[in-house]
PDB file of N, CA and C in Angstrom:
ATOM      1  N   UNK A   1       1.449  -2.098  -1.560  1.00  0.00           N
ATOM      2  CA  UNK A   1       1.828  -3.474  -1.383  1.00  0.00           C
ATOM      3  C   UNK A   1       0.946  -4.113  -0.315  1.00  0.00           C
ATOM      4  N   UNK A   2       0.701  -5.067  -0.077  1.00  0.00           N
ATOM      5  CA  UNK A   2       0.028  -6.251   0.475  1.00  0.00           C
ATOM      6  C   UNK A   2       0.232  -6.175   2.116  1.00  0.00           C
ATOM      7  N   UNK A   3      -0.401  -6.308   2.818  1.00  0.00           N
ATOM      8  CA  UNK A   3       0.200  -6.712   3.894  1.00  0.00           C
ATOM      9  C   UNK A   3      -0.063  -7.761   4.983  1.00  0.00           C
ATOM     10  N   UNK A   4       0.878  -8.949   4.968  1.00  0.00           N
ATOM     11  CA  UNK A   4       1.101 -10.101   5.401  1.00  0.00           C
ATOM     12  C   UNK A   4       1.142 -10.689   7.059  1.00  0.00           C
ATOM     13  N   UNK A   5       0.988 -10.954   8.113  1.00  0.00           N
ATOM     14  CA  UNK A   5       0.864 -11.446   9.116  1.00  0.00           C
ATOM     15  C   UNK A   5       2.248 -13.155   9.014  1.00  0.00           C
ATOM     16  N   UNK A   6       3.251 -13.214   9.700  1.00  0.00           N
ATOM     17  CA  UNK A   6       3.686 -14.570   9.497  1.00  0.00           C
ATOM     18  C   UNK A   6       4.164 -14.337  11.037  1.00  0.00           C
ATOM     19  N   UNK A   7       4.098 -15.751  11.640  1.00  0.00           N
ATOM     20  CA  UNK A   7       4.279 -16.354  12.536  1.00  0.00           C
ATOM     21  C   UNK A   7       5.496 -17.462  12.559  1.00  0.00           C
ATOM     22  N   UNK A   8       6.749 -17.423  13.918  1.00  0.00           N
ATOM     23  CA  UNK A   8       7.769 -18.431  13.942  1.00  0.00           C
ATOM     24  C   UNK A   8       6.975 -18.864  14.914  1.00  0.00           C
ATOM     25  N   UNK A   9       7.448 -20.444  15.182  1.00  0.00           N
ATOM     26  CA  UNK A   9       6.766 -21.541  16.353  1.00  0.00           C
ATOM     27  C   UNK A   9       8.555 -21.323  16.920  1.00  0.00           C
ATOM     28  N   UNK A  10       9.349 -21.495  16.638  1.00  0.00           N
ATOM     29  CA  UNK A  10      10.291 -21.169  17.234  1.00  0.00           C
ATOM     30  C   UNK A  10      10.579 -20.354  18.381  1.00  0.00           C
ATOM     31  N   UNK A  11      10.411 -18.932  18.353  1.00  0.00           N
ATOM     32  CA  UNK A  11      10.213 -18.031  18.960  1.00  0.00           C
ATOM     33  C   UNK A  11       8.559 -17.220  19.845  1.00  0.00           C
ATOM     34  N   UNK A  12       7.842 -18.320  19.134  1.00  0.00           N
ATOM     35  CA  UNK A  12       6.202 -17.742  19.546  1.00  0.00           C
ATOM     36  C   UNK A  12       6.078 -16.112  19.395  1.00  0.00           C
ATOM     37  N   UNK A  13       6.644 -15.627  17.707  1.00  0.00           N
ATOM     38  CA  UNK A  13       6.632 -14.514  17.640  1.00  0.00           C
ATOM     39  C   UNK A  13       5.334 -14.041  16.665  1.00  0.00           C
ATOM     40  N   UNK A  14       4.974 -13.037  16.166  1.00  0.00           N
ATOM     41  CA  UNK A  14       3.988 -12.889  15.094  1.00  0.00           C
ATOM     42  C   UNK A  14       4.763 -11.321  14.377  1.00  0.00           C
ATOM     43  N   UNK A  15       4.430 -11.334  13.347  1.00  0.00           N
ATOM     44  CA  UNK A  15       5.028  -9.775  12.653  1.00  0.00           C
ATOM     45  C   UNK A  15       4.512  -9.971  11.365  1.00  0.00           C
ATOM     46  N   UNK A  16       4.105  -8.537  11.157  1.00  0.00           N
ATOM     47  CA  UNK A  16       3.374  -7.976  10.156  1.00  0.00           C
ATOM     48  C   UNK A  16       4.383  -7.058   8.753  1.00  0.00           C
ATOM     49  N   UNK A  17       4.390  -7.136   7.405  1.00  0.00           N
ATOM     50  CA  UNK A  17       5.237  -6.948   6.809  1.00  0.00           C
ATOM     51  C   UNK A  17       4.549  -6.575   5.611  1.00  0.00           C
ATOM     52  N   UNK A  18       5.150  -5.855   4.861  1.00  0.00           N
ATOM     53  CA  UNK A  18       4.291  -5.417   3.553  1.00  0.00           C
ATOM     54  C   UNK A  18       5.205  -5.937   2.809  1.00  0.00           C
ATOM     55  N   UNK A  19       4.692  -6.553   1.564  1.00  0.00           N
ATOM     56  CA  UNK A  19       5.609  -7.152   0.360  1.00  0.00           C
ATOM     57  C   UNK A  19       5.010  -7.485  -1.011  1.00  0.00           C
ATOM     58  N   UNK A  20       5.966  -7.647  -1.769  1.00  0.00           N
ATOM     59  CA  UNK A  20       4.988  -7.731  -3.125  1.00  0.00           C
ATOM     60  C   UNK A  20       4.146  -9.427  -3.129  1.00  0.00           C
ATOM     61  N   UNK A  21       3.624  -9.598  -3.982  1.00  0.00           N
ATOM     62  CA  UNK A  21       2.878 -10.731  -3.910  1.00  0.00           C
ATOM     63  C   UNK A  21       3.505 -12.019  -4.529  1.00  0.00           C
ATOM     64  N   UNK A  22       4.148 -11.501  -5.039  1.00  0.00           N
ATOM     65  CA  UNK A  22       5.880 -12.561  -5.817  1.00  0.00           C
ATOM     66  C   UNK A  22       6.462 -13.232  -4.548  1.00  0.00           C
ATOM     67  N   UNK A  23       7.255 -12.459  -3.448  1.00  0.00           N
ATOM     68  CA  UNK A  23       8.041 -12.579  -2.748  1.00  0.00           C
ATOM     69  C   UNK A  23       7.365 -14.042  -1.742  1.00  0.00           C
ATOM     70  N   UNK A  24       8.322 -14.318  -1.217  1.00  0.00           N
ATOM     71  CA  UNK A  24       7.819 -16.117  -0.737  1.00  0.00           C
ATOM     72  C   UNK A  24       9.019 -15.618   0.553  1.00  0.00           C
ATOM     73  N   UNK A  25       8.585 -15.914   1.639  1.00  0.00           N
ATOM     74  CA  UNK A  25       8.903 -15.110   2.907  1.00  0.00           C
ATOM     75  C   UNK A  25       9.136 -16.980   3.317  1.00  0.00           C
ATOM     76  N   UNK A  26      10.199 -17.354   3.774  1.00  0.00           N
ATOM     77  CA  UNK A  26      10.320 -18.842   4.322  1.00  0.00           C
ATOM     78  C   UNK A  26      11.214 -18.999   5.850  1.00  0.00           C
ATOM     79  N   UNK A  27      11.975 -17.670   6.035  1.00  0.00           N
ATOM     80  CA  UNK A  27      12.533 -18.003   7.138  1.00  0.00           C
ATOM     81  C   UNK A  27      12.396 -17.197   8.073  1.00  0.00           C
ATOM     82  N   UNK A  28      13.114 -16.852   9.536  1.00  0.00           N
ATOM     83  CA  UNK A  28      13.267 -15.607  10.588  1.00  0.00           C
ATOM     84  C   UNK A  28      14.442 -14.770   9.934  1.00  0.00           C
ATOM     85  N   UNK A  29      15.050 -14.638   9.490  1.00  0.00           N
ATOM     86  CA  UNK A  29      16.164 -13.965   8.688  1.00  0.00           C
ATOM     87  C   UNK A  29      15.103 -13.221   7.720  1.00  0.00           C
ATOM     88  N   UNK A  30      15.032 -13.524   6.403  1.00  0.00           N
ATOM     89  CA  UNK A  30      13.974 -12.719   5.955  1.00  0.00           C
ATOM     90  C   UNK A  30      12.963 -11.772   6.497  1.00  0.00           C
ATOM     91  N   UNK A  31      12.318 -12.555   7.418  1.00  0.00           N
ATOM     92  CA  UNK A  31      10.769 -11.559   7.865  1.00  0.00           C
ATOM     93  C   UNK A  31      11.703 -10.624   8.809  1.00  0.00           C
ATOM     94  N   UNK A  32      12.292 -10.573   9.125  1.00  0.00           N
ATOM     95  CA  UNK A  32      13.055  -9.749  10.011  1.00  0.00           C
ATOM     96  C   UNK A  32      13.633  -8.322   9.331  1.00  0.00           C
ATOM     97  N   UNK A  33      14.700  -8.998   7.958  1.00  0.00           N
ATOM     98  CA  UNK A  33      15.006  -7.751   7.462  1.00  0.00           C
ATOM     99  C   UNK A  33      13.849  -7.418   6.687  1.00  0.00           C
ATOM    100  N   UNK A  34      12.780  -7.725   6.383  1.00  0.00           N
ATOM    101  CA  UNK A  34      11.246  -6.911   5.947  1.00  0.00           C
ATOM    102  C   UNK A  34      10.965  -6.158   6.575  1.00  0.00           C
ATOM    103  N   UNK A  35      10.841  -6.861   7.823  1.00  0.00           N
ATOM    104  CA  UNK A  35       9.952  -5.959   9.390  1.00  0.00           C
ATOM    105  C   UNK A  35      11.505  -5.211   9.654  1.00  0.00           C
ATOM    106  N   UNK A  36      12.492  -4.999   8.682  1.00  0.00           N
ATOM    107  CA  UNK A  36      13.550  -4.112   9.854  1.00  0.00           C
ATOM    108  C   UNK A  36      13.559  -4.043  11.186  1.00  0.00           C
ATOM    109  N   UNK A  37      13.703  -5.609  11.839  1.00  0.00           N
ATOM    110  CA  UNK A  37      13.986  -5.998  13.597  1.00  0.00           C
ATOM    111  C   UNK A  37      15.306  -6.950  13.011  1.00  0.00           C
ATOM    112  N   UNK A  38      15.581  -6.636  14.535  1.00  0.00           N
ATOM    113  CA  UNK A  38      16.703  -7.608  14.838  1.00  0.00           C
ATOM    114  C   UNK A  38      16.200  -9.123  14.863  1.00  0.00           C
ATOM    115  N   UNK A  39      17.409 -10.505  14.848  1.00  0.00           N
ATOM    116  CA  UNK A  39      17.143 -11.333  15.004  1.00  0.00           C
ATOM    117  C   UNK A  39      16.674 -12.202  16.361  1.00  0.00           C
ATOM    118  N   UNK A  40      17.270 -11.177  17.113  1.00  0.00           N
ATOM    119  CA  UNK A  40      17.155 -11.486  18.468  1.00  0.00           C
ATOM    120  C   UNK A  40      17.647 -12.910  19.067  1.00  0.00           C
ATOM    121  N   UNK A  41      17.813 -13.664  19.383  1.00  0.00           N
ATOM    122  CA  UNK A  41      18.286 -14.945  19.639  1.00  0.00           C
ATOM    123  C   UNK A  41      17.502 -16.305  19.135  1.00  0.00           C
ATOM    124  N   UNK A  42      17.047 -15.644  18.322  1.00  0.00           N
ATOM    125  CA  UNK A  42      16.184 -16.993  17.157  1.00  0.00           C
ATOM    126  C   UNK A  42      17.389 -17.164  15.824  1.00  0.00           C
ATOM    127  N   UNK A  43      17.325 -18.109  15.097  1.00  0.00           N
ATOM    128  CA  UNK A  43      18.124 -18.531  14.470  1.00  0.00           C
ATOM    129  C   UNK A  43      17.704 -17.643  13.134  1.00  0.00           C
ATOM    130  N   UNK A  44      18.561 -17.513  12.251  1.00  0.00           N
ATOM    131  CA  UNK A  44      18.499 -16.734  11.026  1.00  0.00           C
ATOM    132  C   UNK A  44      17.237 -17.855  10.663  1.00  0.00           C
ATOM    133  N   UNK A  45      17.694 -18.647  10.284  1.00  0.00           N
ATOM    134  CA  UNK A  45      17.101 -19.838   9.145  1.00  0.00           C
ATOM    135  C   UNK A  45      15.804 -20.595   9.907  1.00  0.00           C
ATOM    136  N   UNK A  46      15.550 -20.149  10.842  1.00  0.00           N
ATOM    137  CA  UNK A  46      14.398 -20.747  12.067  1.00  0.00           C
ATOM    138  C   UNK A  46      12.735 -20.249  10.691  1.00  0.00           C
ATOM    139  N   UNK A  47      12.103 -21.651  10.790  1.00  0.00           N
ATOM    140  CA  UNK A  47      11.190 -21.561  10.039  1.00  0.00           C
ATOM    141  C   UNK A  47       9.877 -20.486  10.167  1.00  0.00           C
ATOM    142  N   UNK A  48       9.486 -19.887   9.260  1.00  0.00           N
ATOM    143  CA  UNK A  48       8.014 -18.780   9.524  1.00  0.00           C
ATOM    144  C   UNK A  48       7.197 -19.787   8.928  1.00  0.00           C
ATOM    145  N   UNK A  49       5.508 -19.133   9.152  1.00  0.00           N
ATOM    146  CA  UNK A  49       4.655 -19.367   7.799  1.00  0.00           C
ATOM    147  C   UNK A  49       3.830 -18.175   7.862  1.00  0.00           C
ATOM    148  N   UNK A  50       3.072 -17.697   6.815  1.00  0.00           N
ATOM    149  CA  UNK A  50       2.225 -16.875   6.753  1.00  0.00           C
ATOM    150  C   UNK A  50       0.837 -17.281   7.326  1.00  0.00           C
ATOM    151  N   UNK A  51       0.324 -16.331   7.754  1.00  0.00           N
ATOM    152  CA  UNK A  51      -1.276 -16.452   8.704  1.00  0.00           C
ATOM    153  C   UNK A  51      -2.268 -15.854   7.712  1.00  0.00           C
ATOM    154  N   UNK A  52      -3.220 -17.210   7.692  1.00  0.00           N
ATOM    155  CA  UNK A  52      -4.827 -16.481   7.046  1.00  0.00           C
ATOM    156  C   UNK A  52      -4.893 -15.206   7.660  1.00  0.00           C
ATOM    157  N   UNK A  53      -5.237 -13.484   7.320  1.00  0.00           N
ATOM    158  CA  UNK A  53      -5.476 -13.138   7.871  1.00  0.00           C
ATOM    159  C   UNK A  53      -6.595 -12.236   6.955  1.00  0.00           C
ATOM    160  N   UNK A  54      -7.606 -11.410   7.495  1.00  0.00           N
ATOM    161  CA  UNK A  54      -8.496 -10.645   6.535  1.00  0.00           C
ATOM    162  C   UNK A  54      -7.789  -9.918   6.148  1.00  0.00           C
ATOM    163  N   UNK A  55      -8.556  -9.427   4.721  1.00  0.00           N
ATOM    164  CA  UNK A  55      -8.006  -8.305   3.742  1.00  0.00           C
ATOM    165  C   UNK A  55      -8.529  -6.374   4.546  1.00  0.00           C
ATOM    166  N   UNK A  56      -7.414  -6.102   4.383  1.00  0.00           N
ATOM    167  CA  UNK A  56      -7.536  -4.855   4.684  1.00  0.00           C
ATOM    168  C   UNK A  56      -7.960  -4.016   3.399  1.00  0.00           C
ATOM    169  N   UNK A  57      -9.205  -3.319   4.045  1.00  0.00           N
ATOM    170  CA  UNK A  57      -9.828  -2.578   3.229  1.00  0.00           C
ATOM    171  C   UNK A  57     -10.181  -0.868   3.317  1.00  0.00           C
ATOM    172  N   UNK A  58      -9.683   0.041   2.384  1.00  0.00           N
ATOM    173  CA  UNK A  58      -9.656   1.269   2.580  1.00  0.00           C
ATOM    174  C   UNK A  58     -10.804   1.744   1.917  1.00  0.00           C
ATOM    175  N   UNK A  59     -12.209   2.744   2.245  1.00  0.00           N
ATOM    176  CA  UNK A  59     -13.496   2.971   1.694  1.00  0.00           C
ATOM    177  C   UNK A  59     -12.799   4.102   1.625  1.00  0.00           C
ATOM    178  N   UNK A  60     -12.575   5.040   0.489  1.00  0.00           N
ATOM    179  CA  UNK A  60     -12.446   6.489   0.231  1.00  0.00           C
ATOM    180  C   UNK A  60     -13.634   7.414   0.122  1.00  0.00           C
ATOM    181  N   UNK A  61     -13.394   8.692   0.895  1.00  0.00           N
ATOM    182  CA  UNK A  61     -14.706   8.985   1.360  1.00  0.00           C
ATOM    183  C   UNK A  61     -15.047  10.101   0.575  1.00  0.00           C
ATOM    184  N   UNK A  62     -13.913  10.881   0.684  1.00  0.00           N
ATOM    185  CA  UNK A  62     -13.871  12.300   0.621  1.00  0.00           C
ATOM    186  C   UNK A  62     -12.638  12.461  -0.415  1.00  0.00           C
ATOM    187  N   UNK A  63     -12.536  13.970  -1.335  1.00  0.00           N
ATOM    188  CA  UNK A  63     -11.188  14.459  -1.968  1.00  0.00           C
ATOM    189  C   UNK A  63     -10.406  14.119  -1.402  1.00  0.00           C
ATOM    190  N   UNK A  64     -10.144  14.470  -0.210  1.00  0.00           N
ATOM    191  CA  UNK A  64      -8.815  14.721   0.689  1.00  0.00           C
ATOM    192  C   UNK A  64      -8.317  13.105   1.186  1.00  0.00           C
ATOM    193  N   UNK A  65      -8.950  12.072   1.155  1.00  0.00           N
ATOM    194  CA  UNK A  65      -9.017  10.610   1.056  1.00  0.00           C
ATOM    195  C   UNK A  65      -8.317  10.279  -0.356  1.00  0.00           C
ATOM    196  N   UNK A  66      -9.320  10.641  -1.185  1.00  0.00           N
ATOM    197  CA  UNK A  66      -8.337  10.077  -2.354  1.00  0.00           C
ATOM    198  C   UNK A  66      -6.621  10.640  -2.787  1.00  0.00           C
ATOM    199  N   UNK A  67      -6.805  12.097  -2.308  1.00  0.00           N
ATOM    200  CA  UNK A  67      -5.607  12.899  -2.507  1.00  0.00           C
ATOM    201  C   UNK A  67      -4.307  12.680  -1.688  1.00  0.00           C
ATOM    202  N   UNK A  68      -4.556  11.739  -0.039  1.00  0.00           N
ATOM    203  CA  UNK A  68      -3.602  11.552   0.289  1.00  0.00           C
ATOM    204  C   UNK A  68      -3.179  10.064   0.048  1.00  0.00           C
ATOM    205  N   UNK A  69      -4.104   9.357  -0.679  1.00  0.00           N
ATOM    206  CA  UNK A  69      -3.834   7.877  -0.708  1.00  0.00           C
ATOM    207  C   UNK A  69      -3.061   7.768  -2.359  1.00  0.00           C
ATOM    208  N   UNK A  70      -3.090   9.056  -2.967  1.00  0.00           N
ATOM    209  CA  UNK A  70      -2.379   9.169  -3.932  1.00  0.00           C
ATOM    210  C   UNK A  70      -2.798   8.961  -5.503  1.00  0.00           C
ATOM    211  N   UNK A  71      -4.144   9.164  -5.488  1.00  0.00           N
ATOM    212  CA  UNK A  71      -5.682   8.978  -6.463  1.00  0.00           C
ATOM    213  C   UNK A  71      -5.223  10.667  -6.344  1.00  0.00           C
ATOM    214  N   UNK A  72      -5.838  10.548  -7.721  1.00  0.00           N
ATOM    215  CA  UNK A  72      -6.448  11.644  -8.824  1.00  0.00           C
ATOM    216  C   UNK A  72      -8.186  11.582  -8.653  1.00  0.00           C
ATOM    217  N   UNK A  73      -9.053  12.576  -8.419  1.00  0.00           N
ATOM    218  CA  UNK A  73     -10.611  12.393  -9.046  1.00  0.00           C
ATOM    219  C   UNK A  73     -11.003  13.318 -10.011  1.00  0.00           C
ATOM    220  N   UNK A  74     -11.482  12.643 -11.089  1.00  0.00           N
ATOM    221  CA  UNK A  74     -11.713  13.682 -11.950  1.00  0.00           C
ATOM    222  C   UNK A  74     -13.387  13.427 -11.927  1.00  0.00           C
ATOM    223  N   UNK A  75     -13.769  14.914 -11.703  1.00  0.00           N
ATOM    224  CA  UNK A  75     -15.295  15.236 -12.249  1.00  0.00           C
ATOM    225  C   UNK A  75     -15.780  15.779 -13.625  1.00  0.00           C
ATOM    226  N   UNK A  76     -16.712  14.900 -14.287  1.00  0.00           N
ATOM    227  CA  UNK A  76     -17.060  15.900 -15.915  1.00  0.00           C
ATOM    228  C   UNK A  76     -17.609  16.887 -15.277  1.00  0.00           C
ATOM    229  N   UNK A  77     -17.642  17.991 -16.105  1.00  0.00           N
ATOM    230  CA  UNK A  77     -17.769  19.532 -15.650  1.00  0.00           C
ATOM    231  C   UNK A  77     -18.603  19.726 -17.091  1.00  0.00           C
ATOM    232  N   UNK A  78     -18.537  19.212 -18.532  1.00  0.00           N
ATOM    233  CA  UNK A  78     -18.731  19.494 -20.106  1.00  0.00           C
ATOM    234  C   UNK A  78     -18.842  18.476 -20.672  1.00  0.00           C
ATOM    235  N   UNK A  79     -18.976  18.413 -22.141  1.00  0.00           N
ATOM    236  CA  UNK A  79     -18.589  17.292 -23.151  1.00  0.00           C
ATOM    237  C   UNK A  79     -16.869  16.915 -23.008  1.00  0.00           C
ATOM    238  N   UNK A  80     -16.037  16.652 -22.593  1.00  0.00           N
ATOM    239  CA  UNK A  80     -14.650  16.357 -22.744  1.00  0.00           C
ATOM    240  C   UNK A  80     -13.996  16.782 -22.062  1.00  0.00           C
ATOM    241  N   UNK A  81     -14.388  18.218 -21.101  1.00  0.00           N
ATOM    242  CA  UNK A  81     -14.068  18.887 -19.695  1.00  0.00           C
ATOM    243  C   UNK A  81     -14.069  18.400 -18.465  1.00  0.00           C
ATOM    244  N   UNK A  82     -13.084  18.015 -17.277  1.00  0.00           N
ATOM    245  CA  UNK A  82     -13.263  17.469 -16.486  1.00  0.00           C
ATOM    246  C   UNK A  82     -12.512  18.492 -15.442  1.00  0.00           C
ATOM    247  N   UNK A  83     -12.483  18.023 -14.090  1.00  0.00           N
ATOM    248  CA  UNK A  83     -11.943  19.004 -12.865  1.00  0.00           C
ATOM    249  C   UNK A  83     -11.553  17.537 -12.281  1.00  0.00           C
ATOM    250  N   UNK A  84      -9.861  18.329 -12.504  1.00  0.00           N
ATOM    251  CA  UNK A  84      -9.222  17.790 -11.046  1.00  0.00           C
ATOM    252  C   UNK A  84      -9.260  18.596  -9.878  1.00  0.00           C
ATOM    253  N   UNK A  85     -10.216  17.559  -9.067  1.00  0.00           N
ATOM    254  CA  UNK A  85     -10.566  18.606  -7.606  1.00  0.00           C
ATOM    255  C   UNK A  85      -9.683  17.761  -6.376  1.00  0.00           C
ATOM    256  N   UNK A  86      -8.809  16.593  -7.029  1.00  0.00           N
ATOM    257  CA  UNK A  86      -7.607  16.447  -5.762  1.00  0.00           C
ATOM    258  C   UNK A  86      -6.408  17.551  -6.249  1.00  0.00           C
ATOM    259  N   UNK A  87      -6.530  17.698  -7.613  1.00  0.00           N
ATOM    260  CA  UNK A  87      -5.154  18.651  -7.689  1.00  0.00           C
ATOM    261  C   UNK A  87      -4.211  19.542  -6.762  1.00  0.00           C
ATOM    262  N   UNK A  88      -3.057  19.786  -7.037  1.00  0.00           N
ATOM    263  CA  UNK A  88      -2.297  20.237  -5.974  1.00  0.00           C
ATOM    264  C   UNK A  88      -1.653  22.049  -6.383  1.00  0.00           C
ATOM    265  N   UNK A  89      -1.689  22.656  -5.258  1.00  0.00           N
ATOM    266  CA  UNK A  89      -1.260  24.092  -5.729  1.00  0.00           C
ATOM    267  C   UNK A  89      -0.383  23.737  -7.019  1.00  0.00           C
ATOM    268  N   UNK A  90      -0.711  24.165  -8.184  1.00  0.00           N
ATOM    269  CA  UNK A  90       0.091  24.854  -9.522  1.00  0.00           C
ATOM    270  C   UNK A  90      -0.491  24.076 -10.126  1.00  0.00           C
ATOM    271  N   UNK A  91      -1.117  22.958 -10.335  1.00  0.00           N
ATOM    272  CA  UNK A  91      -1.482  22.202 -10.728  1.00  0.00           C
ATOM    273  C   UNK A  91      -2.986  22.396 -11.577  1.00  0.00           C
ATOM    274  N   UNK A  92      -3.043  22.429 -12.882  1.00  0.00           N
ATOM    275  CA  UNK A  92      -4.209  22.704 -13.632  1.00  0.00           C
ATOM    276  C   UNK A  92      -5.437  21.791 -13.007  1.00  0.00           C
ATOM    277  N   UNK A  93      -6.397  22.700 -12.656  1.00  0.00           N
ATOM    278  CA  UNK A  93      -7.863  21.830 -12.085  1.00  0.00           C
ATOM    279  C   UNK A  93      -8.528  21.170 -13.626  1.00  0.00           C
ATOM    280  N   UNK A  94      -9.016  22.216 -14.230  1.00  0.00           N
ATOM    281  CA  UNK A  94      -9.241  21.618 -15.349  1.00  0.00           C
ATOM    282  C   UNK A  94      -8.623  20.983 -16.573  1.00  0.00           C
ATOM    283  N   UNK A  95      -9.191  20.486 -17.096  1.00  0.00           N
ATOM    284  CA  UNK A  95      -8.365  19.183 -17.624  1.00  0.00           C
ATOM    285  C   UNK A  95      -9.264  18.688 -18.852  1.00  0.00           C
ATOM    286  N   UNK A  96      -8.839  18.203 -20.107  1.00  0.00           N
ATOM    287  CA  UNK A  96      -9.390  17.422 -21.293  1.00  0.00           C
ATOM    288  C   UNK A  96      -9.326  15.964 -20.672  1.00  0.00           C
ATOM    289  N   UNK A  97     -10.471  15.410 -21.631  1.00  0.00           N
ATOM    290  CA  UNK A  97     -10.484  13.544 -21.712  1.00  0.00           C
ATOM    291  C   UNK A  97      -9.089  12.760 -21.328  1.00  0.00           C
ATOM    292  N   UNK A  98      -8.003  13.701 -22.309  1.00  0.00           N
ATOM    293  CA  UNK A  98      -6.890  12.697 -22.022  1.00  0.00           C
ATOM    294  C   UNK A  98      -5.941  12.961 -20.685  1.00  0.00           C
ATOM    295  N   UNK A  99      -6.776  13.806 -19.624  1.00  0.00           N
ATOM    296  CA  UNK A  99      -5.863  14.579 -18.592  1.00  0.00           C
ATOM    297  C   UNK A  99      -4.506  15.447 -18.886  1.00  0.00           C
ATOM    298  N   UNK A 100      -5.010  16.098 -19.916  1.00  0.00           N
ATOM    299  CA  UNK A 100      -3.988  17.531 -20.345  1.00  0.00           C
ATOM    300  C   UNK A 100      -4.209  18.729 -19.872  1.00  0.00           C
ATOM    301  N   UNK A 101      -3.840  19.582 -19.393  1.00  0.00           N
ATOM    302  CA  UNK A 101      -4.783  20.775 -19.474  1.00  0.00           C
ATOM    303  C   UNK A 101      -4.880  21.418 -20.082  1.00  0.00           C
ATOM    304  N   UNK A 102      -6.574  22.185 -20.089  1.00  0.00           N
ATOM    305  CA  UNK A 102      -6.968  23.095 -21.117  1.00  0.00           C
ATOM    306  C   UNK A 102      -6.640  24.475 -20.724  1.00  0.00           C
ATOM    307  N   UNK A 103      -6.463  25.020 -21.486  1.00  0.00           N
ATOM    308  CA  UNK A 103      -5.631  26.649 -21.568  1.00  0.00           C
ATOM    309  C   UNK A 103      -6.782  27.558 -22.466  1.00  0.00           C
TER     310      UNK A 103
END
């Protein structure tokens, strides 16, 4: 999921929140139960807005990069033969076109 920067003028607060790209974040009540904080003495309904902020970007480097970010890499090894080399103990390395494994 995405992750958002919004700011209250109310409170001169800032908080960071991950959410789907649907969701429309409009008050301190909301961004709060996102960010799981309290309201603290700002009003539920006290206005936010979201902040331009840059896109966060992840360069995968290595197996162990793609394997904990939750990517599969498959290498051709043949004509239709490939290696899963993020695979996990029990987990067939080699593998057909359609990611089955070959036996």
């Amino acid at each position: 999921m995405p992750t958002y920067d919004y700011f209250c003028p109310s409170n001169n607060q800032k908080l960071e929140v991950s959410h789907s790209m649907n969701l429309e974040v409009s008050t301190w009540g909301q961004l709060c139960e996102l960010a799981r904080c309290e309201l603290g003495e700002t009003p539920e309904n006290a206005p936010v807005r979201r902040l331009l902020s840059a896109p966060r970007l992840i360069k995968l480097t290595s197996d162990t990069d793609y394997k904990s970010q939750g990517f599969s890499k498959y290498v051709k090894r043949d004509e239709g033969v490939y290696e899963n080399v993020t695979a996990s103990d029990g987990e067939s390395r080699i593998v057909n076109r359609e990611g089955k494994p070959i036996k």
